[in-house]
Protein backbone atom coordinates (compact mmCIF):
# COMPACT_ATOMS: atom_id res chain seq x y z
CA UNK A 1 44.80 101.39 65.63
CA UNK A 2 44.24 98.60 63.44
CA UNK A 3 44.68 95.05 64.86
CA UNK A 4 46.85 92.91 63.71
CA UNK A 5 44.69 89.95 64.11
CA UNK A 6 41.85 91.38 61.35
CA UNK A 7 44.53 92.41 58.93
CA UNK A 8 45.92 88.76 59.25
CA UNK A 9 41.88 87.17 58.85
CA UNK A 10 41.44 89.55 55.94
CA UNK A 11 44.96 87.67 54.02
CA UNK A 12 43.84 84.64 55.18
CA UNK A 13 40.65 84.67 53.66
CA UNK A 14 41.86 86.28 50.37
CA UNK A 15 44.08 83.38 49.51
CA UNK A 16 47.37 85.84 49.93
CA UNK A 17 48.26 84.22 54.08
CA UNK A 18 52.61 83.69 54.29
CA UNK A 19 53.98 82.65 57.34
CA UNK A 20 54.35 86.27 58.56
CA UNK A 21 49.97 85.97 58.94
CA UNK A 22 50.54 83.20 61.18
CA UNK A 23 48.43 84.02 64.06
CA UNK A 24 50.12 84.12 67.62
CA UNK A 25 48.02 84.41 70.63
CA UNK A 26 48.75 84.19 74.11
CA UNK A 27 46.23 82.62 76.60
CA UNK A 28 46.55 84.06 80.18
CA UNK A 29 42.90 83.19 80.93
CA UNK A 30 43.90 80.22 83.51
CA UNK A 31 42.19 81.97 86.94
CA UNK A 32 39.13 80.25 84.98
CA UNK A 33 40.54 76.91 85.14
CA UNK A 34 43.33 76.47 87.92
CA UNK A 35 42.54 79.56 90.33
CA UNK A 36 44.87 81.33 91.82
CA UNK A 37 48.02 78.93 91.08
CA UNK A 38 47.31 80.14 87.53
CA UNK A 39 50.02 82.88 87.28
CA UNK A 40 52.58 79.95 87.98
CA UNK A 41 55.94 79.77 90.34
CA UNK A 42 56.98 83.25 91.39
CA UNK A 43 60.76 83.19 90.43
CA UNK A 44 63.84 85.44 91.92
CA UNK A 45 65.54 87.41 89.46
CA UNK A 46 67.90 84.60 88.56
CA UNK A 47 64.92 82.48 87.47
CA UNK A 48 65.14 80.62 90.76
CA UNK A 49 61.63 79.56 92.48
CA UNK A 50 60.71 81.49 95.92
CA UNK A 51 58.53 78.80 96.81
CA UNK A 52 55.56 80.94 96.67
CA UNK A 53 52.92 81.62 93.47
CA UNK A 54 53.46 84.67 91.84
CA UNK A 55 49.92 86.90 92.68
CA UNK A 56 47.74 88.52 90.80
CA UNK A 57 49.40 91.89 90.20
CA UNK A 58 51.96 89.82 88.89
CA UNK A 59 50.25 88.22 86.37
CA UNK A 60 48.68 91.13 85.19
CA UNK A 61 52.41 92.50 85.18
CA UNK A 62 53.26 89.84 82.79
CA UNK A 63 50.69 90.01 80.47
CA UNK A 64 51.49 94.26 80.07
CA UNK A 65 54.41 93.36 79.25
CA UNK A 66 53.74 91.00 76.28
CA UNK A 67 51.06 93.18 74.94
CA UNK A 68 54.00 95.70 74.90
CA UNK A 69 55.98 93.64 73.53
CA UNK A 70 54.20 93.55 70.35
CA UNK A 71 54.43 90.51 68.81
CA UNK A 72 51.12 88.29 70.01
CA UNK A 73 48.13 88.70 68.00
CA UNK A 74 45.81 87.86 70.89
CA UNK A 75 45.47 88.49 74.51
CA UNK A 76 43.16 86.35 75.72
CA UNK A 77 42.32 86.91 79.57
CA UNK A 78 39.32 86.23 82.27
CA UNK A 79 36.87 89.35 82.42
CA UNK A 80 37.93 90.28 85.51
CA UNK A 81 42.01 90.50 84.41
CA UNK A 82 40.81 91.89 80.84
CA UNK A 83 38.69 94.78 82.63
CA UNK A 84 41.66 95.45 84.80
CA UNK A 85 44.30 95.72 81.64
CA UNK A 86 41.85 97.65 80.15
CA UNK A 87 41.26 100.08 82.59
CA UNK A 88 44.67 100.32 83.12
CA UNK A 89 45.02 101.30 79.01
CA UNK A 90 47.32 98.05 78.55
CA UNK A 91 45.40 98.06 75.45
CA UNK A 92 45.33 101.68 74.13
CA UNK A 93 46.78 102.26 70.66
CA UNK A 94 47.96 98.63 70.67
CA UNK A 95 48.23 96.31 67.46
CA UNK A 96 47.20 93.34 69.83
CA UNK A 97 43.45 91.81 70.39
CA UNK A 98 42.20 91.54 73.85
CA UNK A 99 39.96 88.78 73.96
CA UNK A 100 37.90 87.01 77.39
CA UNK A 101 37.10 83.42 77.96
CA UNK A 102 33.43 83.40 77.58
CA UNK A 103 32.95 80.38 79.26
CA UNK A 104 34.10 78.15 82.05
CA UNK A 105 32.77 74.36 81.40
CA UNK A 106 33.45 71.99 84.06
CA UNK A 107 36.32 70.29 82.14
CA UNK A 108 38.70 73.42 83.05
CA UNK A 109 37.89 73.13 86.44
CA UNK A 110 41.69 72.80 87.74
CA UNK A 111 41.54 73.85 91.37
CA UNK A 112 44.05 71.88 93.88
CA UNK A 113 42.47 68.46 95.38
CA UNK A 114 39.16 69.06 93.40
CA UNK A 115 37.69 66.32 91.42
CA UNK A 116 35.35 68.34 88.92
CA UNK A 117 37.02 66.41 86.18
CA UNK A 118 36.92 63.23 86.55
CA UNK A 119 33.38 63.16 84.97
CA UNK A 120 31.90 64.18 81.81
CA UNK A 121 32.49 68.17 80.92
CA UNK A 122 29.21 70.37 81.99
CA UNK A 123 28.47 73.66 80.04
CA UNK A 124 28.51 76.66 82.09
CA UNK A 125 29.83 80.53 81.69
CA UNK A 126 30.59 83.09 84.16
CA UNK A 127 31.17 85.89 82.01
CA UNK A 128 28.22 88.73 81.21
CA UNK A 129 28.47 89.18 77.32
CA UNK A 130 27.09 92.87 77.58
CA UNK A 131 29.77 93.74 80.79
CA UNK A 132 32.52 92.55 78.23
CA UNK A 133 31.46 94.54 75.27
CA UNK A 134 30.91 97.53 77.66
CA UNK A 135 34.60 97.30 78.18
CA UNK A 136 35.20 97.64 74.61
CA UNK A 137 36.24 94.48 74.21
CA UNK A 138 34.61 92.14 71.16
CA UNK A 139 36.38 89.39 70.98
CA UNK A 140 35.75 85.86 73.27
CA UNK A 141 36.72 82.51 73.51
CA UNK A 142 33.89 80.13 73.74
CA UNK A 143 34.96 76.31 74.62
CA UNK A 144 33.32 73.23 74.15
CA UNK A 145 33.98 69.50 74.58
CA UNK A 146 31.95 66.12 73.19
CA UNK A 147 32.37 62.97 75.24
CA UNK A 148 30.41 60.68 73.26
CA UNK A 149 27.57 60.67 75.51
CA UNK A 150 23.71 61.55 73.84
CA UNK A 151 22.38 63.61 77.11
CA UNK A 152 26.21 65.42 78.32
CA UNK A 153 26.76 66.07 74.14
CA UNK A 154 23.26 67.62 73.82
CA UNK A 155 23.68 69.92 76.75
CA UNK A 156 26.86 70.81 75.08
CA UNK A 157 25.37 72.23 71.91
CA UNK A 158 22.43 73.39 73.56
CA UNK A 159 24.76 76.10 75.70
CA UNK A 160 26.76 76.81 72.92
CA UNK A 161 23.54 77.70 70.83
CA UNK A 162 22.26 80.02 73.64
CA UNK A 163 25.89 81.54 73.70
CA UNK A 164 26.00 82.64 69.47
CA UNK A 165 22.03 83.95 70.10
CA UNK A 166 23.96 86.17 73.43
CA UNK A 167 27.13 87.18 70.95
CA UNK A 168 25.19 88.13 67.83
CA UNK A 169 22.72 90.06 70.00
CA UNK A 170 25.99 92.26 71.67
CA UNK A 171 27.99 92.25 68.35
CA UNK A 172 30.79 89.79 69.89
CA UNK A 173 32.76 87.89 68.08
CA UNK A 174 34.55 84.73 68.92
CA UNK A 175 36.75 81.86 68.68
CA UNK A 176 35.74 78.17 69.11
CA UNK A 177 37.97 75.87 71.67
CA UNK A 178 37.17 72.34 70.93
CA UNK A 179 38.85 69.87 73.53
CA UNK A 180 39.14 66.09 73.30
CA UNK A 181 37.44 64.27 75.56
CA UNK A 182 37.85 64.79 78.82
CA UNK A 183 37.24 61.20 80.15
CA UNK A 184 36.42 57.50 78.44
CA UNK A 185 34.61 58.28 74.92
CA UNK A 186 35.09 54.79 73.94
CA UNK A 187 36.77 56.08 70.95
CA UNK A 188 39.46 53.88 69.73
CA UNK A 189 43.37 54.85 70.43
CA UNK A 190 44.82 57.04 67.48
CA UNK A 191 41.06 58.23 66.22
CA UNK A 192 40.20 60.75 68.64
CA UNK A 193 41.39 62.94 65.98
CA UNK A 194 38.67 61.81 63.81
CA UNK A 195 36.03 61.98 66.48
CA UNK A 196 36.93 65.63 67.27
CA UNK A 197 37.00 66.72 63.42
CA UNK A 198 33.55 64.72 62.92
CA UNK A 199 31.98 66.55 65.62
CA UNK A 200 33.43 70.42 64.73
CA UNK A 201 31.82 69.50 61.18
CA UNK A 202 28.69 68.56 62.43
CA UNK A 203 27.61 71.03 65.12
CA UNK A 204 29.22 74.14 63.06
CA UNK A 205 27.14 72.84 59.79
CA UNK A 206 24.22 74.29 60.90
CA UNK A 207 25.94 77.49 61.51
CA UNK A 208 25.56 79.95 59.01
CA UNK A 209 28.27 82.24 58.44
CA UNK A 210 27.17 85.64 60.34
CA UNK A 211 27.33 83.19 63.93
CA UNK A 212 30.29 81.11 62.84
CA UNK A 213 33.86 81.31 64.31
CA UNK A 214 36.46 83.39 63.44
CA UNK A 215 39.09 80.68 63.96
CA UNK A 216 39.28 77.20 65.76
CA UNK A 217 41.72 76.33 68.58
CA UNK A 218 42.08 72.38 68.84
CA UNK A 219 44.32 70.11 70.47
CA UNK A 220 47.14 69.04 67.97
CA UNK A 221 46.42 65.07 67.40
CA UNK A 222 48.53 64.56 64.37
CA UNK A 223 49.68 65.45 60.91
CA UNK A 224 46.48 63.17 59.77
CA UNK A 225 44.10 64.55 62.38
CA UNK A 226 44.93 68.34 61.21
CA UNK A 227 45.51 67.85 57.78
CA UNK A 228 41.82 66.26 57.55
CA UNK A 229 40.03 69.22 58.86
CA UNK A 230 41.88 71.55 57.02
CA UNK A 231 41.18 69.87 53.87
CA UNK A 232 37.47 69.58 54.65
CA UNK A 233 36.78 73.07 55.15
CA UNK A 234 39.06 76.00 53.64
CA UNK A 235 37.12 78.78 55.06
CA UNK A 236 37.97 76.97 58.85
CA UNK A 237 41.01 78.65 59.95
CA UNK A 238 42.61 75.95 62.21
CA UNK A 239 44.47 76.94 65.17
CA UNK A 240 45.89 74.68 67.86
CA UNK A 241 46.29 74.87 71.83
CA UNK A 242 49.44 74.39 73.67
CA UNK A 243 48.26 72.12 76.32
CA UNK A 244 50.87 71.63 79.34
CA UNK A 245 53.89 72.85 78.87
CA UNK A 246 56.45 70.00 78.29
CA UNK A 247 60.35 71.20 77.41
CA UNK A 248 61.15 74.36 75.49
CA UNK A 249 61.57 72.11 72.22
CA UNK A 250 58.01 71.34 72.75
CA UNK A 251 56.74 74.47 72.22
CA UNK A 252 58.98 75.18 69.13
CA UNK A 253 58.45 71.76 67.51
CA UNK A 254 54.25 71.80 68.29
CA UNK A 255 54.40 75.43 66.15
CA UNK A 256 57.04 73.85 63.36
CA UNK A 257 54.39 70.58 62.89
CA UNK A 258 51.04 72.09 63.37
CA UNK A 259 52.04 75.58 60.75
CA UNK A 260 53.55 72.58 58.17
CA UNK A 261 50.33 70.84 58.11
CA UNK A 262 47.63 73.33 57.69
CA UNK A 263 47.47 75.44 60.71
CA UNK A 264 47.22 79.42 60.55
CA UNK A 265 47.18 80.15 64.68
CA UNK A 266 48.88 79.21 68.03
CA UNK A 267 47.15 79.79 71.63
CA UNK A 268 49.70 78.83 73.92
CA UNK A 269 49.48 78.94 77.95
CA UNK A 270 51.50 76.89 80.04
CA UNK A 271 54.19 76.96 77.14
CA UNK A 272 54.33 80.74 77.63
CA UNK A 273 53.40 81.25 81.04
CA UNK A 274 55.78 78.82 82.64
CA UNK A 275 58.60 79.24 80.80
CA UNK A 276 61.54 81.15 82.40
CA UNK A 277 61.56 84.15 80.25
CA UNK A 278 58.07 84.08 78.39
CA UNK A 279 59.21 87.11 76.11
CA UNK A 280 61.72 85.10 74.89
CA UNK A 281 59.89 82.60 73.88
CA UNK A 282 57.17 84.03 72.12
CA UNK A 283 60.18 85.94 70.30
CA UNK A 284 61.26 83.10 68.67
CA UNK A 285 58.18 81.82 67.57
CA UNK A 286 57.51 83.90 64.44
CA UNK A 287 61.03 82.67 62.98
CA UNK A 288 60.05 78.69 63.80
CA UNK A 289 56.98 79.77 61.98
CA UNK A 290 58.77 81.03 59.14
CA UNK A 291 61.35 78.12 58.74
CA UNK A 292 64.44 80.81 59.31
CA UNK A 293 64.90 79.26 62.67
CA UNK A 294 64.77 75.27 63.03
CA UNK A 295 63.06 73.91 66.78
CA UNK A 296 66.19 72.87 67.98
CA UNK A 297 68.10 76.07 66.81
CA UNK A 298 65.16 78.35 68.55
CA UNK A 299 66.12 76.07 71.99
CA UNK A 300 70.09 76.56 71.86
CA UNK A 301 68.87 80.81 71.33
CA UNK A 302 66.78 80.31 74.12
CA UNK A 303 69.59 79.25 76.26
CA UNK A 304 72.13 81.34 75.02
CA UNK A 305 68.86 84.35 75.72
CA UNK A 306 68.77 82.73 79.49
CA UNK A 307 72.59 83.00 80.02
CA UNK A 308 72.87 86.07 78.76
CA UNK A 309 70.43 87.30 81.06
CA UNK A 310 71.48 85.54 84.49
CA UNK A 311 68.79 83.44 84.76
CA UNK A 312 68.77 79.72 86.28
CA UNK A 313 66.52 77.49 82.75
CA UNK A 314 64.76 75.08 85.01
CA UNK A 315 66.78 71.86 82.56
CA UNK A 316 69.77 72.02 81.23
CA UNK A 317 69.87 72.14 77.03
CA UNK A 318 70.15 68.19 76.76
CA UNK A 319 66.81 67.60 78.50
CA UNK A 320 65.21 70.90 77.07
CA UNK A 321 66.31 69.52 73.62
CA UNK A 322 64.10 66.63 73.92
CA UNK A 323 60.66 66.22 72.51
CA UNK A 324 58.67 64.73 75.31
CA UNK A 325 54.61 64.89 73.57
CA UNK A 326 53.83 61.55 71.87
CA UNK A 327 51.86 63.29 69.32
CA UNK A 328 55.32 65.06 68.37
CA UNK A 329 57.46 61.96 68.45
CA UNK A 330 55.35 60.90 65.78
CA UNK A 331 55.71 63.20 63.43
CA UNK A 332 59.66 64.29 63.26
């Protein structure tokens, strides 16, 4: 079956994208990061928490379900959860994209009482290129993160070079994660924006185009930030990351502000995998997209989807109606 995702590249490139290309993924690779508290609260039926973290069979659970669902344009998942899903044939005749975290950099490195983070991000990957193709799977996330620092920086680029020589040699494609930094860059307030967009310019200039991305996924700092890179570089296709996941009008206003100023994808986690009824939200997110559904509209649906379902929304619709994310203040 064709993929949704390469019919959506193919109208991006050729200058014909509308909001119905706009790229949705979903990123349910957090084991990578935060372990097993990755699949979130485990919830009663009325949306209640049991206390407990919902396991792994659960998780996998969820994410069958929003491949079936139909609407994502990317799964992306650890190996070990994609080779499961796959095995499984979560992925046979399906329209979505299963894609694996290629790498696992220090900076993710979420685990309860651990400290990994508090210094500068190291490169490192887990996953075996040629084990992930096997599983016919050609599609990974590769994540990198610049601090500012000559010797931690180098290392960076130096990993993700080895990684392109390890995907061009197994015919994998990928998408590039670029994260702000992860501690004290000495970058001024309000121009880490710039410092990100300076540094996806310069290590992808040497990048000719058989080894370069198929899209970026960036934090969202700003209308300026994102509008910049955009501008730069028409043949980037600019895609953000959800980061935590904030109120439900969050999530809708982050897609509303980051599709109106230049970006073609969304790779949400938290904003999916924590919310009370994740199909729910992910379908309303084409219509935000599209402008047929305003952010505060798509959070009173939400609710009325909640209700209508029995289950408990973890804030009522006054505090889920506000925008908590500084960078989002800023720009309504």
């Amino acid at each position: 079956m064709t993929k949704r995702l390469d019919h959506k590249l193919r109208c991006i490139a050729d200058g014909t994208y509308a909001p119905r290309d706009f790229i949705i993924a979903d990123a349910k690779d957090g084991d990578m990061g935060f372990g097993l508290t990755a699949p979130g609260p485990e919830r009663w039926r009325d949306g209640t928490r049991t206390g407990r973290i919902k396991s792994r069979a659960d998780y996998l659970a969820q994410i069958g379900e929003i491949v079936r669902q139909d609407i994502v344009d990317v799964m992306l998942m650890s190996a070990s959860n994609g080779e499961r899903l796959v095995e499984q044939g979560v992925f046979a005749d399906s329209a979505v994209t299963p894609a694996v975290r290629a790498n696992d950099s220090t900076d993710i490195w979420t685990m309860r009482h651990g400290v990994y983070r508090q210094g500068p991000s190291r490169p490192f990957r887990s996953a075996d290129l040629a084990r992930v193709k096997a599983l016919g799977c050609d599609l990974c996330l590769y994540s990198i993160t610049f601090v500012n620092d000559l010797d931690h920086d180098l290392r960076t680029l130096e990993a993700f070079r080895a990684f392109r020589d390890d995907a061009a040699r197994f015919g994998i494609r990928y998408f590039l994660e670029v994260f702000n930094p992860n501690v004290d860059a000495g970058v001024p307030p309000g121009e880490v924006g710039c410092f990100v967009n300076d540094c996806i310019a310069r290590c992808l200039a040497g990048v000719t185009s058989a080894d370069r991305p198929l899209f970026l996924k960036i934090v969202y700092n700003g209308a300026r930030a994102l509008e910049e890179l955009c501008h730069y570089d028409d043949t980037l296709v600019v895609g953000v990351l959800g980061g935590s996941a904030g109120t439900t009008r969050d999530t809708f206003e982050l897609l509303k502000q980051a599709s109106g100023h230049g970006a073609k994808v969304a790779l949400f986690g938290r904003k999916i995998n924590l919310a009370e009824s994740p199909l729910d939200i992910v379908r309303l997110m084409p219509a935000v997209v599209a402008g047929t559904v305003s952010p505060a509209d798509a959070v009173q649906v939400y609710h009325d989807a909640l209700s209508k379902a029995g289950i408990t929304p973890a804030r009522d619709i006054t505090t889920d109606l506000e925008v908590t994310e500084a960078v989002l203040r800023v720009g309504m």
